[in-house]
Protein backbone atom coordinates (compact mmCIF):
# COMPACT_ATOMS: atom_id res chain seq x y z
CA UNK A 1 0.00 0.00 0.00
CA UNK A 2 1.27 3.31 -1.01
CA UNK A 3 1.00 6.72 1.42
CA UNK A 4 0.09 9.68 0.29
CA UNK A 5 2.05 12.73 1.18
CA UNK A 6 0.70 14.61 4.07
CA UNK A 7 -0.45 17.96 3.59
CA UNK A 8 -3.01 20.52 5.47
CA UNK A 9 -5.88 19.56 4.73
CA UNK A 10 -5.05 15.41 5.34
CA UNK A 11 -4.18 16.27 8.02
CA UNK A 12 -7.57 18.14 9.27
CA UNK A 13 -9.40 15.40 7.70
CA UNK A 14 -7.58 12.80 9.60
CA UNK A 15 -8.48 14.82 12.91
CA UNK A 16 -12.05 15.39 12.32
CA UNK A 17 -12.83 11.81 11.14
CA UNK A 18 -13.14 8.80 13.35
CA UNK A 19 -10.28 5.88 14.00
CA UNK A 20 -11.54 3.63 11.53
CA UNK A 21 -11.99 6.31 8.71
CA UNK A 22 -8.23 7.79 9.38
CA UNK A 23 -6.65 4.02 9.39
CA UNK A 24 -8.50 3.65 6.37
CA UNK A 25 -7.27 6.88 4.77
CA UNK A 26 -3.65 7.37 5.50
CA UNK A 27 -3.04 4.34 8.34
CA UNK A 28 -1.34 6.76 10.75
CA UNK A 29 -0.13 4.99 13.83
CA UNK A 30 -1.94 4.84 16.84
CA UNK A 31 -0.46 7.86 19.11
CA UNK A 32 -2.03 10.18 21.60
CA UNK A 33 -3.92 13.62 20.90
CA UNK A 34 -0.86 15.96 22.13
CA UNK A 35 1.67 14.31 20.05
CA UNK A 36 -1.27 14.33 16.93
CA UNK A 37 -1.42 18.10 18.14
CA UNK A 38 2.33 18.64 17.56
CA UNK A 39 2.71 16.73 14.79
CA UNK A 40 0.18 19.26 12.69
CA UNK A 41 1.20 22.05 14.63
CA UNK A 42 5.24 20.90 13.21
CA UNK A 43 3.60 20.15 9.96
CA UNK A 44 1.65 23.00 9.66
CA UNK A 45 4.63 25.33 10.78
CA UNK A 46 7.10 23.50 7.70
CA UNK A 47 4.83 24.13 5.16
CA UNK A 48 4.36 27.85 6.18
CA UNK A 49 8.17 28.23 6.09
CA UNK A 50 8.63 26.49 2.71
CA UNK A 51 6.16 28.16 1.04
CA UNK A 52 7.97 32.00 2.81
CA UNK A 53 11.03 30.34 0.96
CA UNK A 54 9.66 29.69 -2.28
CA UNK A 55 7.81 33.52 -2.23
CA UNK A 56 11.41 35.19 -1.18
CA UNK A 57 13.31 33.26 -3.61
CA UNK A 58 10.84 34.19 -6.59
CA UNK A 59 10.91 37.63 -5.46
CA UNK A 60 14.77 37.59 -5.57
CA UNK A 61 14.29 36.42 -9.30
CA UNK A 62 11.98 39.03 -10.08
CA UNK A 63 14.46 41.84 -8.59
CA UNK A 64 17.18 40.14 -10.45
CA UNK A 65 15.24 40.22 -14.02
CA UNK A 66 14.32 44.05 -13.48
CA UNK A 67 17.91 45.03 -12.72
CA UNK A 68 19.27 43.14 -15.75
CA UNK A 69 16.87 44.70 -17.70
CA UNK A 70 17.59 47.86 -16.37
CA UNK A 71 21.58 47.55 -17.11
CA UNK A 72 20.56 46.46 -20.61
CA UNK A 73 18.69 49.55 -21.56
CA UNK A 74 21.15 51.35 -19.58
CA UNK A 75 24.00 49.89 -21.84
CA UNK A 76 21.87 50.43 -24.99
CA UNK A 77 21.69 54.12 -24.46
CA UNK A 78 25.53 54.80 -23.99
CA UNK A 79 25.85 52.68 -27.22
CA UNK A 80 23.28 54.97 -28.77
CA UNK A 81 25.06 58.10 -27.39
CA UNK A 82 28.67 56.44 -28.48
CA UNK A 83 26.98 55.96 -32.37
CA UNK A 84 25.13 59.74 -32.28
CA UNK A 85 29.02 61.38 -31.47
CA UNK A 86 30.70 59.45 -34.16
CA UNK A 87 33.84 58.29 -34.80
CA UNK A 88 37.18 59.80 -34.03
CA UNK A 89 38.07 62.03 -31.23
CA UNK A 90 34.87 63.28 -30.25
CA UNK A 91 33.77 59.72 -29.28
CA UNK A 92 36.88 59.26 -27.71
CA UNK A 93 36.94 61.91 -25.17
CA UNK A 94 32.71 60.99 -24.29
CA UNK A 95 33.96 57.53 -24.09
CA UNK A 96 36.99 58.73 -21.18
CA UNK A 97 33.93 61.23 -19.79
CA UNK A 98 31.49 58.14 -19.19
CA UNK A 99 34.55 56.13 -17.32
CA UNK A 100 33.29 56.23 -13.45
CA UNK A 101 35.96 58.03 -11.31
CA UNK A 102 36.99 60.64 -14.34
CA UNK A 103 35.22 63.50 -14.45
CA UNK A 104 33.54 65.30 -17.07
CA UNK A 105 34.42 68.92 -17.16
CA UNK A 106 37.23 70.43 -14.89
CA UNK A 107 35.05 73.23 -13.64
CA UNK A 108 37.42 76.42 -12.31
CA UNK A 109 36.83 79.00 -9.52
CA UNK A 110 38.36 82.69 -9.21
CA UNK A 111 39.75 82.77 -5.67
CA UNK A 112 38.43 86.39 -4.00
CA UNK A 113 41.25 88.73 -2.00
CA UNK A 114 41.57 88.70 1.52
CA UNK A 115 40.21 91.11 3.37
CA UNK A 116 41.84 92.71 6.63
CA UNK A 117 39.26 93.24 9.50
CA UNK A 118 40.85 97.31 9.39
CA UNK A 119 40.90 97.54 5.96
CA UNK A 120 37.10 97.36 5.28
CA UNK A 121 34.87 100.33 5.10
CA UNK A 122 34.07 102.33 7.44
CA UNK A 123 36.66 100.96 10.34
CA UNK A 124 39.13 102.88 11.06
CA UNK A 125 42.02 100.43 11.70
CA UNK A 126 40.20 98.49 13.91
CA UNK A 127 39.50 101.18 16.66
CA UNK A 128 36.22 100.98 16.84
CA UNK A 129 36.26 96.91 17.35
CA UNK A 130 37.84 97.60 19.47
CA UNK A 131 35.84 100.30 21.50
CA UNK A 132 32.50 97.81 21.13
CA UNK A 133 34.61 94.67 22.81
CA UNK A 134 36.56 97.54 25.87
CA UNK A 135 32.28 98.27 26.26
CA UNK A 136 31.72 94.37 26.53
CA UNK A 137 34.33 93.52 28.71
């Protein structure tokens, strides 16, 4: 005689039918209600688990397809921006420009003069700083 496999719902039918019906059935062993208990409870708990497994790992190969789709069409457009430049040393210097680390454009700043505390308008070397801190302190 072959067994079936035990899911769920066997295992619900075995508790809600009588001795005869679930020797008849599946031809569990004879064993008391608590360990019948824990066995579905165990059972029960498994399945649960397997199927959380199955759902995380198909969600893992969904994120997976997206992102390789996403470097695809990502790859396809700096092909298509490599073909619009052309040949030569146009392409050449985007190509360098698209490397990660290098940067695109050098960008340049004019670095302002110092200015002395006594030198700006309206203070006369500093005297009256210092007549507002000898009124402070």
């Amino acid at each position: 005689m072959t067994r079936r496999p035990l899911t769920v719902s066997s295992i619900d039918r075995l508790l809600a039918c009588s001795p005869a019906d679930a020797t008849a059935t599946l031809a569990p062993p004879p064993i008391a209600a608590l360990e019948r208990a824990t066995q579905t409870s165990l059972l029960r708990f498994h399945l649960q688990h397997s199927r959380q497994e199955q759902e995380s790992y198909l969600e893992a190969v969904e994120t997976a397809r997206v992102h390789t789709a996403m470097e695809a069409k990502a790859e396809g457009r700096r092909e298509a921006k490599k073909a619009k430049l052309g040949d030569g040393a146009e392409a050449g210097a985007a190509a360098e420009a698209a490397k990660p680390g290098k940067k695109a454009r050098e960008r340049t700043y004019r670095q302002r003069e110092v200015v002395d505390a006594g030198k700006r308008k309206g203070i006369d070397g500093g005297k009256a700083l210092e007549g507002v801190l000898s009124s402070l302190f």
